[in-house]
Protein backbone atom coordinates (compact mmCIF):
# COMPACT_ATOMS: atom_id res chain seq x y z
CA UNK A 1 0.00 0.00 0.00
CA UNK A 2 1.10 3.26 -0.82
CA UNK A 3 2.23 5.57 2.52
CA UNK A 4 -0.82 8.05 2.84
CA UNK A 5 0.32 11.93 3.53
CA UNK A 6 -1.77 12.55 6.62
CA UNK A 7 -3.56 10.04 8.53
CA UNK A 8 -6.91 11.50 10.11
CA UNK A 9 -7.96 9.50 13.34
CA UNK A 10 -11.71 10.29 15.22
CA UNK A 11 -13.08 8.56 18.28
CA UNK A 12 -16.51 7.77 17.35
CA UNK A 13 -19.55 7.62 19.38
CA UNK A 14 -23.02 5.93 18.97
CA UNK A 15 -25.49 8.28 16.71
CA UNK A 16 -23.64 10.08 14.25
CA UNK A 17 -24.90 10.00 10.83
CA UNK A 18 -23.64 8.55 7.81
CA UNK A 19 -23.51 12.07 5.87
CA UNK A 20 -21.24 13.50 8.37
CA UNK A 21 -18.64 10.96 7.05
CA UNK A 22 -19.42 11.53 3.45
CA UNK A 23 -18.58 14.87 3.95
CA UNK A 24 -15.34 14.32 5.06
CA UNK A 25 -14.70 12.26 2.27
CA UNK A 26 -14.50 14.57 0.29
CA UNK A 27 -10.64 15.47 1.44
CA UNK A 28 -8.74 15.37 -1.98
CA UNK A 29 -5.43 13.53 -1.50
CA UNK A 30 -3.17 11.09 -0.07
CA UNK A 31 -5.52 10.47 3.32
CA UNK A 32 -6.42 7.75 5.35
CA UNK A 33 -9.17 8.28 7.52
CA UNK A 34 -8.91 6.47 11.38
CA UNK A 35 -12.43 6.08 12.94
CA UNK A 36 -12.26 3.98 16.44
CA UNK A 37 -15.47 3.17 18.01
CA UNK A 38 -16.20 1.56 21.59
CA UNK A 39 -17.29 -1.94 22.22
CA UNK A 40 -20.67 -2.69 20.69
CA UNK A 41 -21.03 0.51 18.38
CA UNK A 42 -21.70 -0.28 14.68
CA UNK A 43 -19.47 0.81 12.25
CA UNK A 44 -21.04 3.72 9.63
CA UNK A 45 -22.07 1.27 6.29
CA UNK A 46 -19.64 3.04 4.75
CA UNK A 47 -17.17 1.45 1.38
CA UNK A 48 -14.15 3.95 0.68
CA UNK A 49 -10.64 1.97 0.40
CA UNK A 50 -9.41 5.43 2.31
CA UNK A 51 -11.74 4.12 5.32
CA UNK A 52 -10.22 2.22 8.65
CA UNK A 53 -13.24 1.16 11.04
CA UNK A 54 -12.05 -0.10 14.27
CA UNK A 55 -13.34 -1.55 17.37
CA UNK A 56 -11.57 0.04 21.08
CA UNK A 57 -10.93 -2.33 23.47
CA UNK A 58 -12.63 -0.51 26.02
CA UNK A 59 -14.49 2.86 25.52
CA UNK A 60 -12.96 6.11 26.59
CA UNK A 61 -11.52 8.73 24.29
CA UNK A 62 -8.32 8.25 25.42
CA UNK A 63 -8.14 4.68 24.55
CA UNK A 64 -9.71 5.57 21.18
CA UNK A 65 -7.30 8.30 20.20
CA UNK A 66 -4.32 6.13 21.58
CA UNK A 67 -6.01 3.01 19.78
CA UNK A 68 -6.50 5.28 16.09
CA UNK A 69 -2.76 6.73 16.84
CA UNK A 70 -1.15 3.39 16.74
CA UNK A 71 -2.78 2.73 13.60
CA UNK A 72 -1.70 6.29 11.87
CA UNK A 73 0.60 5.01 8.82
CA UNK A 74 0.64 8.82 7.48
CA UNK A 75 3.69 10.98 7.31
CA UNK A 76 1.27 13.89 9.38
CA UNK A 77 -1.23 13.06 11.86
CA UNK A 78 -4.36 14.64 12.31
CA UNK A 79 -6.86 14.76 15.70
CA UNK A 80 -10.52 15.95 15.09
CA UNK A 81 -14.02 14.80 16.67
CA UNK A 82 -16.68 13.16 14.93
CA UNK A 83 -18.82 16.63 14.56
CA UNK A 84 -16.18 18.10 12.73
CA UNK A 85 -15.21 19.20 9.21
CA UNK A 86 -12.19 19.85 7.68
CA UNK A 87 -11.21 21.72 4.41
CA UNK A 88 -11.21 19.07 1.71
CA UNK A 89 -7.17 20.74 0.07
CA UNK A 90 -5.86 19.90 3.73
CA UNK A 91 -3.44 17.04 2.49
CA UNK A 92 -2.36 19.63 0.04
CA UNK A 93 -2.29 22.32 3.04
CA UNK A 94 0.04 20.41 5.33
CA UNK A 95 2.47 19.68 2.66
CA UNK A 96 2.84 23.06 1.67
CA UNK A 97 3.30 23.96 5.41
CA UNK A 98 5.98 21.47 6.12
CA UNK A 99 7.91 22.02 3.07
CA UNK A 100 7.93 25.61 4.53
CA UNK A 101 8.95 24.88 7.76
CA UNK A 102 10.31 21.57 8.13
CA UNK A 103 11.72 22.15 11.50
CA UNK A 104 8.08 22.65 13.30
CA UNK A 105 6.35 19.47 15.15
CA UNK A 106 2.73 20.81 14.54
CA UNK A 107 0.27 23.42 12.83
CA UNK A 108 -2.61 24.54 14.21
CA UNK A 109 -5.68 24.78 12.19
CA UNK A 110 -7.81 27.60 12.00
CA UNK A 111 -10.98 27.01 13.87
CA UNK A 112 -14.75 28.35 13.70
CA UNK A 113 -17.84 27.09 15.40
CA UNK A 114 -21.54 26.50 14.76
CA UNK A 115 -24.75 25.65 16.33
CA UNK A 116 -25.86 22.24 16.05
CA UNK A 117 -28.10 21.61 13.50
CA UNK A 118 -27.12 24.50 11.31
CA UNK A 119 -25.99 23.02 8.04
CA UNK A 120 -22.86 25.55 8.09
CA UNK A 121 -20.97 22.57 6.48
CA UNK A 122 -22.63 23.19 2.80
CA UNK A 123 -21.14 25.83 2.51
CA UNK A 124 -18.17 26.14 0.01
CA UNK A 125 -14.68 26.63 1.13
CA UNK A 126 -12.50 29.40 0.54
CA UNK A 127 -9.22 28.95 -0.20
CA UNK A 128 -5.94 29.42 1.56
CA UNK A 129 -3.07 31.62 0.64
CA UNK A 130 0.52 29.55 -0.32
CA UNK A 131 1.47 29.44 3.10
CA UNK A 132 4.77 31.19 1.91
CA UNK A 133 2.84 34.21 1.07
CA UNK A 134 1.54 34.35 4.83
CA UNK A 135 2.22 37.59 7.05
CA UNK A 136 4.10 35.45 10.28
CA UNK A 137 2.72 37.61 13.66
CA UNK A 138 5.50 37.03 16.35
CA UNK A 139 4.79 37.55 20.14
CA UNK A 140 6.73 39.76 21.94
CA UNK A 141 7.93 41.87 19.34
CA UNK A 142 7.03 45.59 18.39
CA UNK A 143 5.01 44.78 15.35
CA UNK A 144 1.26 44.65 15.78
CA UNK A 145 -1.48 43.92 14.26
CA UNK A 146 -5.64 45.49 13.93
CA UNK A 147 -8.12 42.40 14.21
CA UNK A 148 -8.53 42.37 11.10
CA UNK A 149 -4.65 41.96 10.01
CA UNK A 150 -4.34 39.39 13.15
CA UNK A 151 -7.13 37.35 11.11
CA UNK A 152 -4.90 36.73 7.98
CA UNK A 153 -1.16 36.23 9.77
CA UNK A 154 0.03 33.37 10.83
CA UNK A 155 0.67 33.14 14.68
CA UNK A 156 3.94 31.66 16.13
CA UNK A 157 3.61 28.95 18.65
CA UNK A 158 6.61 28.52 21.24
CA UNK A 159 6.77 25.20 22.89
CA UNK A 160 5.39 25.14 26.21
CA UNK A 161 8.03 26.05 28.38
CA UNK A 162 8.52 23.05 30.65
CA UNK A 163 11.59 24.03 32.28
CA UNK A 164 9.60 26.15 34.31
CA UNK A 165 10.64 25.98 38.49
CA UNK A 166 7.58 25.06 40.78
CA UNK A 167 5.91 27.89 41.43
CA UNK A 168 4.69 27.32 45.32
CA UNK A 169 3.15 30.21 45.40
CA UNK A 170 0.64 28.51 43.17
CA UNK A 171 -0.21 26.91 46.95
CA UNK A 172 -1.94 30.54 47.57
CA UNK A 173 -2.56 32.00 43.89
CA UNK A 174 -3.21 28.94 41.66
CA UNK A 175 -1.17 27.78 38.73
CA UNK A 176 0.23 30.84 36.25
CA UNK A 177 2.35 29.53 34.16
CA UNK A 178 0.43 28.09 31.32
CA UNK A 179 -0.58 31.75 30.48
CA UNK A 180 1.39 32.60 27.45
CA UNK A 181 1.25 32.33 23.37
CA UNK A 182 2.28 28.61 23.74
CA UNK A 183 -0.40 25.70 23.83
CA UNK A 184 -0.66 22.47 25.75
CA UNK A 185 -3.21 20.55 23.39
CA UNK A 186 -2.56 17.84 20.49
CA UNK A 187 -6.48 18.13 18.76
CA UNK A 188 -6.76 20.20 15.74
CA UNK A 189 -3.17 19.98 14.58
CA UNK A 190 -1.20 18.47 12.34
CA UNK A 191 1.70 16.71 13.60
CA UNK A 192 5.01 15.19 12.90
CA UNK A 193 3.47 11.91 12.85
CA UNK A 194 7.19 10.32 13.39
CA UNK A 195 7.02 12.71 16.80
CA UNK A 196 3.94 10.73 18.19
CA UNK A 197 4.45 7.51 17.17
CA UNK A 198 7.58 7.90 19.15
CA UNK A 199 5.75 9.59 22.28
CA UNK A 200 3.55 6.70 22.04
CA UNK A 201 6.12 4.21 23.22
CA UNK A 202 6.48 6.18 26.45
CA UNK A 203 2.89 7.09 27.37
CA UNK A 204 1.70 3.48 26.57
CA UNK A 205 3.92 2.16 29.59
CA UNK A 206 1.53 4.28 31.71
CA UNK A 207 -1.29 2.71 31.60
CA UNK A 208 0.31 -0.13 33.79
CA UNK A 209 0.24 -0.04 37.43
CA UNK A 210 1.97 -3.05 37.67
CA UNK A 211 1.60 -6.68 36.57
CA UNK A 212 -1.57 -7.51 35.07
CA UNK A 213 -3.07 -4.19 36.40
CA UNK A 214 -3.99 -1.50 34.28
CA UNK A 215 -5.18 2.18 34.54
CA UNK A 216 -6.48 4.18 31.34
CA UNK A 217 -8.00 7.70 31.75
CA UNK A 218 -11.08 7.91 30.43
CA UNK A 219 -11.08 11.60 29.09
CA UNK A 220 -8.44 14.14 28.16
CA UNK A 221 -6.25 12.38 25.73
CA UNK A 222 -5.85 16.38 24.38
CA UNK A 223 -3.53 17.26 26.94
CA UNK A 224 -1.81 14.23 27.85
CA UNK A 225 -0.68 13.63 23.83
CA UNK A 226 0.03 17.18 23.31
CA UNK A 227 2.24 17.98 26.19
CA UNK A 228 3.82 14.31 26.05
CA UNK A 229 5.15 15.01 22.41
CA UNK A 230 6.78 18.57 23.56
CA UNK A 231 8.37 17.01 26.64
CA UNK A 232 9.86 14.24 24.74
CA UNK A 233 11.16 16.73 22.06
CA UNK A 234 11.50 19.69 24.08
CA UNK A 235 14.03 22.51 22.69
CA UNK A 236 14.21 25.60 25.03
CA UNK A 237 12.56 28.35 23.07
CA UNK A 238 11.92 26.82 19.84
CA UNK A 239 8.79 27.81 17.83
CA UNK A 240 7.14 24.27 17.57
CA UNK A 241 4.68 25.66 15.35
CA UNK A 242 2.29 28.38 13.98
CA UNK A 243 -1.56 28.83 13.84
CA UNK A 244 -2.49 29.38 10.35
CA UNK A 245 -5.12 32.38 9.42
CA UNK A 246 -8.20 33.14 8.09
CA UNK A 247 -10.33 31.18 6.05
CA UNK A 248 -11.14 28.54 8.05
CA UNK A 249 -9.58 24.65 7.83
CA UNK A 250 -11.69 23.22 10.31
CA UNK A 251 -15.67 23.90 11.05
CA UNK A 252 -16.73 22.37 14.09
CA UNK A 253 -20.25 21.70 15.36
CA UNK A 254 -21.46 22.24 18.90
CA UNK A 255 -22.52 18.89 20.78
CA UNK A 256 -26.38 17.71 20.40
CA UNK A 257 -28.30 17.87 22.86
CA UNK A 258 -28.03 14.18 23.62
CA UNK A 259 -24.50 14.43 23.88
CA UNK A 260 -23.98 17.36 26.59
CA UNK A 261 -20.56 18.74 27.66
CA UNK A 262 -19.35 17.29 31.30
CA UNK A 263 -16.96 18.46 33.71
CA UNK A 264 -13.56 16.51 33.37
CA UNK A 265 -11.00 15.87 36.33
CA UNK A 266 -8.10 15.96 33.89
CA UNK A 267 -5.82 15.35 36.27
CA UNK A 268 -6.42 11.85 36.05
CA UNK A 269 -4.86 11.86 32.69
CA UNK A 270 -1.69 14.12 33.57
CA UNK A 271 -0.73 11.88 36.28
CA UNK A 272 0.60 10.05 33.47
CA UNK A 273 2.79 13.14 32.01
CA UNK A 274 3.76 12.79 35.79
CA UNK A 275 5.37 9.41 35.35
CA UNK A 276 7.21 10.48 32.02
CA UNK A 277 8.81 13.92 32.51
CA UNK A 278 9.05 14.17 36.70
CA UNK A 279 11.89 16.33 36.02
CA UNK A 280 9.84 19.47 34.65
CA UNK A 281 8.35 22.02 36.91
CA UNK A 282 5.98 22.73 34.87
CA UNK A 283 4.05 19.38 34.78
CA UNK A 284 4.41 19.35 38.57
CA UNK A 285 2.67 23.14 38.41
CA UNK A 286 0.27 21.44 36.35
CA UNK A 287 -0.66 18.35 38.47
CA UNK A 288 -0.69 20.40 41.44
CA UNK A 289 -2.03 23.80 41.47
CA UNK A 290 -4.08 23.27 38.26
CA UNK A 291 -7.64 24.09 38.94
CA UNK A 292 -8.46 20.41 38.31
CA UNK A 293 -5.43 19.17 39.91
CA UNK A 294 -4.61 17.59 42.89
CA UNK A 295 -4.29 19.99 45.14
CA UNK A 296 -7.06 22.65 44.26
CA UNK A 297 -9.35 19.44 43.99
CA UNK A 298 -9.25 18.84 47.63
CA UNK A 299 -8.22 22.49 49.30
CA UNK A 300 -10.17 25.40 49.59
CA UNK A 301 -9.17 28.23 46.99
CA UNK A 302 -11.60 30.51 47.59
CA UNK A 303 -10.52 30.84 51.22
CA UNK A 304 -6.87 30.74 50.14
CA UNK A 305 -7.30 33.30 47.44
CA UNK A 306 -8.65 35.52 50.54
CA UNK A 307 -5.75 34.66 52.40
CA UNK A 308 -3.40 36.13 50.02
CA UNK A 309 -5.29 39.21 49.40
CA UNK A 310 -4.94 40.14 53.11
CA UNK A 311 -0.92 39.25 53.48
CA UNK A 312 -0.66 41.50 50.60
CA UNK A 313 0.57 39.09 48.47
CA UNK A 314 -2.48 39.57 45.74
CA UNK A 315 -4.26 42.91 45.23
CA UNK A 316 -7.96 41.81 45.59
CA UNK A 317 -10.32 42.41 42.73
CA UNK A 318 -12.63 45.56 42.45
CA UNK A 319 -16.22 45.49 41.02
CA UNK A 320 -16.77 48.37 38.42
């Protein structure tokens, strides 16, 4: 079989509808398309030699995405939900952007949102500049950009900066450091597929307490992929990436109501990040003073928050 370009994996749910697919097969291209379902779901009656239907082991999405990842043959790897839509030249995109930049790990795509039931998807696609021709909009520096201008530049991304020192003030204020122009999350980008597959091998190990006994995280394979892959390859101030511009690459529709979004303790994911990279300060900030991580789960922030206001260690906040 010939190597596909970009392999697109999904973690599928019961209920979605056969046109949803169709649509995305409409991607022009060197694809492969990754759907993983959990136990007892049937697979979309669906023929399209492009088309991988597989069966979890267990549900979860983290499973799924880990299941669909292992799978990926393509030289790019892509992460999107099954209510999502992507621009049907995207093979063609992420060729164009790594023969550009052939030093990045990722792109981000450019995202917009609709209701659910609003057929936004029928809509035609505009296309997208060479991605040479792009305006590049660098944090930090003295250039800026109106809203409008921001809309068609490119945005660097700096890796996340894991070399951080625990912050223990985070015991009093919360965690700070993940405010910043870098990003923590693998879905909606297209990666280095050689990157992941290599990540793989160390989050995989994880999952095992010991012996026979096993522990898989049921949500938030986002984070734990996306910050894996930058702690495994981590450079000190390298731009891992950019966010392209305006038009959109990726339309993404909001959940049914069937289908509501739920709180998620993602800590129960990073504790696996933990076990990898225990030398970075950031993870610990993460895992720790996180507002869904260990500590803030079980302390009282709101009464520490007050504490620090009156040692003078955090001006309070004043209603207009």
């Amino acid at each position: 079989m010939t190597k596909p370009q970009l392999s697109i994996i999904i973690p599928m749910r019961g209920g979605v509808q056969n046109s949803w697919l169709q649509e995305l097969l409409k991607i022009r291209g060197n694809a492969e398309f990754i759907l993983v379902y959990p136990p007892h779901v049937p697979f979309i009656p669906i023929t399209e030699p492009r088309l991988r239907q597989i069966t979890s082991p267990l549900q979860g999405e983290v499973i799924q995405r880990v299941t669909a990842l292992l799978n990926a043959a393509g030289e790019y790897v892509l992460s999107i939900n099954c209510d999502e839509y992507l621009h049907p030249n995207i093979v063609e995109i992420a060729e164009d952007y790594f023969s550009n930049f052939p030093d990045s790990y990722f792109f981000r795509l450019k995202q917009i949102d609709f209701p659910f039931g609003e057929v936004l998807v029928d809509q035609p696609w505009a296309s997208l500049n060479n991605i040479k021709d792009i305006k590049i909009n660098k944090p930090n520096t003295e250039k800026t950009y109106s809203p409008e201008e921001k809309e068609y530049t490119m945005r660097e991304i700096p890796i996340v900066p894991l070399d951080n020192k625990l912050d223990f003030l985070g015991f009093f204020t919360g965690r700070k450091d993940h405010l910043g122009p870098h990003q923590e999350n693998f879905d909606k980008k297209v990666w280095k597929n050689e990157l992941v597959q290599e990540t793989l091998k160390s989050i995989v190990p994880t999952f095992t307490i010991f012996g026979p006994l096993k522990y898989i995280p049921f949500w938030t394979a986002d984070r734990l992929i996306g910050l894996s892959v930058q702690a495994k390859f981590f450079e000190p101030g390298k731009i891992a990436g950019h966010w392209l511009s305006s038009p959109e690459q990726l339309r993404t529709e909001n959940n049914p109501p069937d289908y509501p979004r739920k709180n998620r303790r993602y800590v129960l994911s990073e504790l696996s990040i933990l076990r990898q990279f225990p030398g970075f300060g950031y993870i610990w900030n993460l895992v720790v003073f996180d507002k869904g991580g260990i500590f803030m789960v079980w302390y009282p922030r709101s009464t520490l928050k007050s504490l620090t206001e009156k040692l003078g260690l955090k001006k309070p906040n004043v209603s207009q």
